[in-house]
Protein backbone atom coordinates (compact mmCIF):
# COMPACT_ATOMS: atom_id res chain seq x y z
CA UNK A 1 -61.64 83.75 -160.50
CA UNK A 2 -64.97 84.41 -158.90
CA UNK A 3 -65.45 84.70 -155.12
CA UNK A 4 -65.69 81.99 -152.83
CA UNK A 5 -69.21 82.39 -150.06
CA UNK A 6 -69.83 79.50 -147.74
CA UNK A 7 -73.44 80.57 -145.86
CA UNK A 8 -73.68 80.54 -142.59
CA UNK A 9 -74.70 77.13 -141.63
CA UNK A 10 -73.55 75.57 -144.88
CA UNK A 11 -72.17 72.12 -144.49
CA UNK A 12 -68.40 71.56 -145.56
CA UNK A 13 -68.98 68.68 -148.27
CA UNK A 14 -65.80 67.05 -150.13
CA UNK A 15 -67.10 69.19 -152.95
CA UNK A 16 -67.13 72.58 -151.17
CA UNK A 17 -63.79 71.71 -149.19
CA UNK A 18 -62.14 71.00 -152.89
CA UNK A 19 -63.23 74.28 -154.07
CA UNK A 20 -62.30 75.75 -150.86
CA UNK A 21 -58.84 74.85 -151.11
CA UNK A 22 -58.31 75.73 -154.95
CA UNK A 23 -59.60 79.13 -154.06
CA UNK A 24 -57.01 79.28 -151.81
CA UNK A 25 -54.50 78.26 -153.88
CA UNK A 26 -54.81 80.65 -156.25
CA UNK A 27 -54.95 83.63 -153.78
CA UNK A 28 -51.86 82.16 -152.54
CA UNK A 29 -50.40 82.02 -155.82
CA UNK A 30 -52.00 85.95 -156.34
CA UNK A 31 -50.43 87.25 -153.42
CA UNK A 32 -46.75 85.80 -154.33
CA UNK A 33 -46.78 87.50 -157.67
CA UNK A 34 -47.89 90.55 -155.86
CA UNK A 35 -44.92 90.57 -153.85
CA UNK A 36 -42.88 89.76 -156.75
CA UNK A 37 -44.39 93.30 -158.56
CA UNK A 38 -44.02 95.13 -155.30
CA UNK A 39 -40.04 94.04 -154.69
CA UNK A 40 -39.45 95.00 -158.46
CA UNK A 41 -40.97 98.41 -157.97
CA UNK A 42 -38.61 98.70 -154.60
CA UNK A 43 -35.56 97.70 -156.57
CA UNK A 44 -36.45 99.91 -159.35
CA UNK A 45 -36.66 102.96 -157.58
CA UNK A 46 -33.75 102.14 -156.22
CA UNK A 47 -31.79 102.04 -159.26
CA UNK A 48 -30.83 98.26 -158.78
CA UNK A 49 -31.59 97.38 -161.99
CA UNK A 50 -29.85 97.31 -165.77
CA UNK A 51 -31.18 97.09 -169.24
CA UNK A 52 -30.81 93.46 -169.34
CA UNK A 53 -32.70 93.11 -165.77
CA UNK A 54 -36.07 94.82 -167.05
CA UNK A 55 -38.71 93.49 -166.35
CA UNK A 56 -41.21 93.20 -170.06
CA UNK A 57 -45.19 93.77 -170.31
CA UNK A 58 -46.18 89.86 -169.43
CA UNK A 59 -43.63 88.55 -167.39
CA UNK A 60 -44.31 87.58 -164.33
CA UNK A 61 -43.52 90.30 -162.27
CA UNK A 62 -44.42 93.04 -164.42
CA UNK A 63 -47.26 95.52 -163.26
CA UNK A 64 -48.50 99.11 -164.25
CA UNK A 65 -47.22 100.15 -161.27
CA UNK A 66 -43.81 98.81 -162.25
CA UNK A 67 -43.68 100.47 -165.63
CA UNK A 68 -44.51 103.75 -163.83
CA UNK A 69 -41.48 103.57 -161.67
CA UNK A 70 -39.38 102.34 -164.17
CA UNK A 71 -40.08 105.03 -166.13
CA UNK A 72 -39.44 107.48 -163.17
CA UNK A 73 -36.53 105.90 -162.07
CA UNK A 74 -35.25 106.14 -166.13
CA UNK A 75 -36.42 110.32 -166.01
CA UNK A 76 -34.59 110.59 -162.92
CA UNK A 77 -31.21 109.11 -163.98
CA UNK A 78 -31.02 110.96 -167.35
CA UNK A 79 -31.76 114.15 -165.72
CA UNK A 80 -29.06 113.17 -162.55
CA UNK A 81 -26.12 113.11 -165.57
């Protein structure tokens, strides 16, 4: 998605509102997934997951950052046995 710029006294057309508010929209809909990838890397870490609760490359709330904890988290248990 490219950036939204209004310039300074720029009037607010139908057009430019419209775009306006789908830019929005999808930073709204950016920032929930976000927190969906940062509560799965809390619950990770803290163990509160099982092999069928994963989280896969692609779904929704995977990240890099998730995989990387997982993966710590997985290190961590083996080695706690």
């Amino acid at each position: 998605m490219k950036n939204y710029t209004l310039k300074v006294g720029e009037l607010f057309t139908d057009q430019k509102i419209k775009e306006l508010q789908e830019y929005l929209k999808a930073k709204d809909e950016e920032t929930e997934q976000l927190m969906v990838q940062l509560a799965g890397c809390s619950v990770v870490a803290l163990g509160g997951t099982n092999k069928e609760q994963v989280v896969k490359a692609g779904d929704y709330g995977w990240s890099a950052s998730y995989q990387d904890v997982l993966e710590l988290r997985l290190r961590y248990d083996k080695l706690k046995k």
